[in-house]
Protein backbone atom coordinates (compact mmCIF):
# COMPACT_ATOMS: atom_id res chain seq x y z
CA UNK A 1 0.00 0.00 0.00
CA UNK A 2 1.36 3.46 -0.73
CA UNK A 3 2.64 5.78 1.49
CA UNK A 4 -0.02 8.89 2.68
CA UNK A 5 1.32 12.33 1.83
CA UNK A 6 -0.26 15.41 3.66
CA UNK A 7 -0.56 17.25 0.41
CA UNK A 8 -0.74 20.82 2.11
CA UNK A 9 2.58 19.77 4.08
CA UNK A 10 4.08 18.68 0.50
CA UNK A 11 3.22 21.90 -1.09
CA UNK A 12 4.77 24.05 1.53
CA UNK A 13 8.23 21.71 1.58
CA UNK A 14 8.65 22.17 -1.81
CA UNK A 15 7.89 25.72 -1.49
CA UNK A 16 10.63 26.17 1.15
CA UNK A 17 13.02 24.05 -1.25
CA UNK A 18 12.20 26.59 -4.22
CA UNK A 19 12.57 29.63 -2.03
CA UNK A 20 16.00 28.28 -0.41
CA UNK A 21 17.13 27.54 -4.21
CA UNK A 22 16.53 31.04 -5.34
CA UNK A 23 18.12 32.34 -2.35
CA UNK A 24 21.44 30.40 -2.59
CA UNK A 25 20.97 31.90 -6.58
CA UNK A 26 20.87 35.15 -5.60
CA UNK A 27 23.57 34.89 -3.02
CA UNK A 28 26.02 33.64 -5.85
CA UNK A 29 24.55 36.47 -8.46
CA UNK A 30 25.08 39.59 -6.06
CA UNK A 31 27.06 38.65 -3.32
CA UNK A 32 30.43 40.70 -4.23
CA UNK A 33 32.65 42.78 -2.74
CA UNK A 34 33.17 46.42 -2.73
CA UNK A 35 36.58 45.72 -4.84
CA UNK A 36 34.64 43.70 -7.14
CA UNK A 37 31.54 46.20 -7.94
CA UNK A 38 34.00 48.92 -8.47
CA UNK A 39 36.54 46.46 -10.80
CA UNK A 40 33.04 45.23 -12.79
CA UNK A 41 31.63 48.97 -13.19
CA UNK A 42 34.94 50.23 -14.08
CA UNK A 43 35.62 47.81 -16.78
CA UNK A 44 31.85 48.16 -18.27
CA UNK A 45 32.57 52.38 -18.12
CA UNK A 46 35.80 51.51 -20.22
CA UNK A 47 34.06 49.06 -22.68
CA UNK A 48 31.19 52.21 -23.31
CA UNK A 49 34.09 55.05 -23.67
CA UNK A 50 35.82 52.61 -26.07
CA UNK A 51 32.63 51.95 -27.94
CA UNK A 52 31.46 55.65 -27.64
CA UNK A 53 34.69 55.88 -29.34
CA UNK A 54 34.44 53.93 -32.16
CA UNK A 55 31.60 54.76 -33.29
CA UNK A 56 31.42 56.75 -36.80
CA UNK A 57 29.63 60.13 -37.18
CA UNK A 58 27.27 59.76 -40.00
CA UNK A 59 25.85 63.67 -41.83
């Protein structure tokens, strides 16, 4: 005979897995340093002034 599964209680486990899964995602996607911001925001300024500066003026 099968095993009976509080369906409510299943829901709201797998809800708590899903939320902890997006939480350990966002921990890895923004969880940087100070160092790090400024090194990523300087390098896409420079990629910008380099493309700014590339680009041909059309009359």
């Amino acid at each position: 005979m099968a095993e009976i599964v509080n369906l409510r209680m299943a829901r709201k486990a797998k809800l708590r897995a899903d939320k902890a899964d997006q939480a350990a995602a966002n921990r890895a996607k923004f969880s940087r340093t100070k160092g790090e911001k400024a090194a990523q925001d300087s390098e896409a300024e420079r990629a910008t002034r380099q493309l700014d500066g590339a680009r041909l003026e059309r009359d």
